[in-house]
Protein backbone atom coordinates (compact mmCIF):
# COMPACT_ATOMS: atom_id res chain seq x y z
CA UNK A 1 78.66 142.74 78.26
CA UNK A 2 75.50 144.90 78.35
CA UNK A 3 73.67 145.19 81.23
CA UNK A 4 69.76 144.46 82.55
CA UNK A 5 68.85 147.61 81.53
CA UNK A 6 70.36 148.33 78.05
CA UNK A 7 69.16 144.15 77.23
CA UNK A 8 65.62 145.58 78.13
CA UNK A 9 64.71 146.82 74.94
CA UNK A 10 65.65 143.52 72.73
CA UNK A 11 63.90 141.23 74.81
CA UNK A 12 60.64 143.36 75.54
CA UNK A 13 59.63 143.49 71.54
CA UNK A 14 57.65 144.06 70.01
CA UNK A 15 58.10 147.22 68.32
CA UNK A 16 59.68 148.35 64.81
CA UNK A 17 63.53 148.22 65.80
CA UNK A 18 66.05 148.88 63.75
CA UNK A 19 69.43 147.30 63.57
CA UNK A 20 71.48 150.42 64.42
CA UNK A 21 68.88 150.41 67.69
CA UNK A 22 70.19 147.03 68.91
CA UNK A 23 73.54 147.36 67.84
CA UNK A 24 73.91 150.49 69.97
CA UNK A 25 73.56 148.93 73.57
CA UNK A 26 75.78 146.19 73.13
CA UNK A 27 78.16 147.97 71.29
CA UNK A 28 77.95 145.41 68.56
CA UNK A 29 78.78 146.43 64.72
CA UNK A 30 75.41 146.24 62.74
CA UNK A 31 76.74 143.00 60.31
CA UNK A 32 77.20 141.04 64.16
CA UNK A 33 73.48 141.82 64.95
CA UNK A 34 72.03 140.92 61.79
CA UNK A 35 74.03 138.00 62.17
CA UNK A 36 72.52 136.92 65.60
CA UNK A 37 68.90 138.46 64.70
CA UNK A 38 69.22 135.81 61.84
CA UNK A 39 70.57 133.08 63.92
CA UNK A 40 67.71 133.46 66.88
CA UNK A 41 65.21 133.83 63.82
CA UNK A 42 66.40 130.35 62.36
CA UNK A 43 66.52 128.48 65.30
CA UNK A 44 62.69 129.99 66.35
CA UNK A 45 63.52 132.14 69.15
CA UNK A 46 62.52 135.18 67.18
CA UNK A 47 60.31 135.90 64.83
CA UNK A 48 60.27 139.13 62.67
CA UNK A 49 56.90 140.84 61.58
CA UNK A 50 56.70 142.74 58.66
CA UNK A 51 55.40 145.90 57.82
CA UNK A 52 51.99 146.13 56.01
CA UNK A 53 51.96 148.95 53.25
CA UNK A 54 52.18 149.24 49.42
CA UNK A 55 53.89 151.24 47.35
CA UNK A 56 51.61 154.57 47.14
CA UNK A 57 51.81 154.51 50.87
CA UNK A 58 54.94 156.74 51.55
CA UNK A 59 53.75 158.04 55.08
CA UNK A 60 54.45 154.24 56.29
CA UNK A 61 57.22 152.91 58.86
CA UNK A 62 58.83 149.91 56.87
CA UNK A 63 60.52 148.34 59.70
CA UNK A 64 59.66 145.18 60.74
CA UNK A 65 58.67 144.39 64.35
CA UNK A 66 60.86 141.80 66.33
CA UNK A 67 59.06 139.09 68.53
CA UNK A 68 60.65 137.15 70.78
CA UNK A 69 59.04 133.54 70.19
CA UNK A 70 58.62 132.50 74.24
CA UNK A 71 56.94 135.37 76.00
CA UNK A 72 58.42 132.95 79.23
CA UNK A 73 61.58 133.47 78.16
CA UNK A 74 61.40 136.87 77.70
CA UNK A 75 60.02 137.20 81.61
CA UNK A 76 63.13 134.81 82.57
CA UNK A 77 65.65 136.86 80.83
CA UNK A 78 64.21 140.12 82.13
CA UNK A 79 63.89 138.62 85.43
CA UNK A 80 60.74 139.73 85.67
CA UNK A 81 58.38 137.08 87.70
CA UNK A 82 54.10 137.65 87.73
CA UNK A 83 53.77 140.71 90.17
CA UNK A 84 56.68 142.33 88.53
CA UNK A 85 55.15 141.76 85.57
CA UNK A 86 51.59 142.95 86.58
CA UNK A 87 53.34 146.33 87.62
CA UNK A 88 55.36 147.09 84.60
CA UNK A 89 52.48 147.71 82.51
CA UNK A 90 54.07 148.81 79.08
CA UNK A 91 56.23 145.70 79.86
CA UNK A 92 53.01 143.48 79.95
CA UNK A 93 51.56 145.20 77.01
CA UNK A 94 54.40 144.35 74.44
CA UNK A 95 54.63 140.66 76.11
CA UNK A 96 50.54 140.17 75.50
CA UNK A 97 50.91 141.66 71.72
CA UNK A 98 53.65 138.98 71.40
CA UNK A 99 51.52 135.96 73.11
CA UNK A 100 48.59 137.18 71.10
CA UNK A 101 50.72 137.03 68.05
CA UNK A 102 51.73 133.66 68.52
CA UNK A 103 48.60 132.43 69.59
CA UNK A 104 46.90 133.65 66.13
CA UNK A 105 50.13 132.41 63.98
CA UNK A 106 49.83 129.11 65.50
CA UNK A 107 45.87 129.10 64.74
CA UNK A 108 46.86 129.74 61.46
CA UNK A 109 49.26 127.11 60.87
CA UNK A 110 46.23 125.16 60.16
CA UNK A 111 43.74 127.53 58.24
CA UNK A 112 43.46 125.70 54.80
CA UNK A 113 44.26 129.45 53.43
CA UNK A 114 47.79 131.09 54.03
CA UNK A 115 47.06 133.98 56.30
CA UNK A 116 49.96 136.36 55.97
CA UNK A 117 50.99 138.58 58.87
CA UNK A 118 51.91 142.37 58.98
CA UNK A 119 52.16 145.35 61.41
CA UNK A 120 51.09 148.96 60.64
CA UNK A 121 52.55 151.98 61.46
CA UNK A 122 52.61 155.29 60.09
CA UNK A 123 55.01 158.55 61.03
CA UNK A 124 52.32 160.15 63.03
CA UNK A 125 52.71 157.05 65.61
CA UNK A 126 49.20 155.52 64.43
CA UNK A 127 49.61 152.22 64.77
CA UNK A 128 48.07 148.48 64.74
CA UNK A 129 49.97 145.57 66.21
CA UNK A 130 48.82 142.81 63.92
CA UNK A 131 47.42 142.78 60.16
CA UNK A 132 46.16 139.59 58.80
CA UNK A 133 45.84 138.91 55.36
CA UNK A 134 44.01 136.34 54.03
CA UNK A 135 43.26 134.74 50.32
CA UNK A 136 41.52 137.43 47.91
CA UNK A 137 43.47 140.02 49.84
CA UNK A 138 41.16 140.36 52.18
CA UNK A 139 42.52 142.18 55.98
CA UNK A 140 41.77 142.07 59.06
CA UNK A 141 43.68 144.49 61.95
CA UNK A 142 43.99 143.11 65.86
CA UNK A 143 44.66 145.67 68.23
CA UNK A 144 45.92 144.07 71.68
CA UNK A 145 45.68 146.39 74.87
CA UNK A 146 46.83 145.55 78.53
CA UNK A 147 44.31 147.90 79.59
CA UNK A 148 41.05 147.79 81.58
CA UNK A 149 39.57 150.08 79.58
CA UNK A 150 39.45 151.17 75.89
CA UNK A 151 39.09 154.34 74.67
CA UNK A 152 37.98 155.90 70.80
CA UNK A 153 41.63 156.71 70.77
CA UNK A 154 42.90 152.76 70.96
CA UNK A 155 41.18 152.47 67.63
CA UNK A 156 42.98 154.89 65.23
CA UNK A 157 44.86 152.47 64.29
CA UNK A 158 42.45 150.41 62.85
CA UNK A 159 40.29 153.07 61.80
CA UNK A 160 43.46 154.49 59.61
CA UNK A 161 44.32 150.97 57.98
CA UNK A 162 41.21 150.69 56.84
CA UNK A 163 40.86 153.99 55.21
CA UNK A 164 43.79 152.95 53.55
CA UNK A 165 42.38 149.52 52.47
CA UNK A 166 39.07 150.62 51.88
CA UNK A 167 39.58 151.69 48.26
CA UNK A 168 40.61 148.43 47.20
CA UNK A 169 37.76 146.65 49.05
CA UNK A 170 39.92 145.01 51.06
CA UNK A 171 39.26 145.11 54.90
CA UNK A 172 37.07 143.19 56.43
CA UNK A 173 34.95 143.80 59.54
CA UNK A 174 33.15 141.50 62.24
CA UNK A 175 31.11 144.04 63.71
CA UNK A 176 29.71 147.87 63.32
């Protein structure tokens, strides 16, 4: 049975995560945890998040993120309660990209449009934690930070993806 610690990193998604990286701490074979990663995903208790790239894009990470679809749950089986919480900050962070997530996929649901969802991350670490793409290919990046302040640096991310979209016309922007 793994412990607290080594559980840590499959219920504090989201991040790309590979199967070998759960199967290591519970000393599972890597056909078991696709097995159960498929059996949470079909019964809505997580939700995987795929990588946005195409195919001229080889600098890309294509590994999906995993969510976990209750952000309470993930608190409960963390044992983690609010002040707990509140000081494990990278632990808030990944739970608030996850609630954000779900929030936006459930605002979705009814957009008369399909809005697809995507993550972006490159091998340099650049990074955005949610790419929405809409009818006419048109995308949109969301960057969620736990922080109380936001630097030039929190927006590489989105500043990369849409370099990369750019050529095709396809990111949009709400603001300059």
């Amino acid at each position: 049975m793994p412990s607290k610690r080594n559980s840590h990193r499959a219920t504090s998604a989201p991040e790309p995560i590979s199967v070998a990286d759960l199967a290591s701490p519970f000393q599972l074979s890597r056909p078991t945890i696709c097995d159960y990663v498929t059996l949470l995903a079909r019964v809505f208790l997580l939700e995987e998040l795929p990588p946005w790239h195409n195919n001229r894009l080889s600098k890309l990470i294509k590994t999906p993120k995993l969510h976990l679809a209750d952000t309470g749950l993930a608190c409960s089986l963390l044992s983690v309660d609010a002040p707990a919480l509140w000081a494990a900050r990278t632990l808030l962070g990944q739970l608030l990209e996850t609630f954000i997530f779900q929030e936006l996929r459930r605002q979705a649901s009814w957009h008369s449009d399909p809005i697809l969802f995507y993550h972006f991350r490159d091998k340099d670490g650049v990074e955005v934690d949610i790419i929405l793409e809409g009818s006419g290919q048109c995308v949109a990046g969301v960057e969620v930070k736990a922080a109380v302040t936001v630097t030039a640096k929190d927006f590489r991310g989105l500043q990369k993806s849409q370099e990369i979209a750019l050529p095709e016309g396809l990111f949009c922007t709400m603001a300059k």
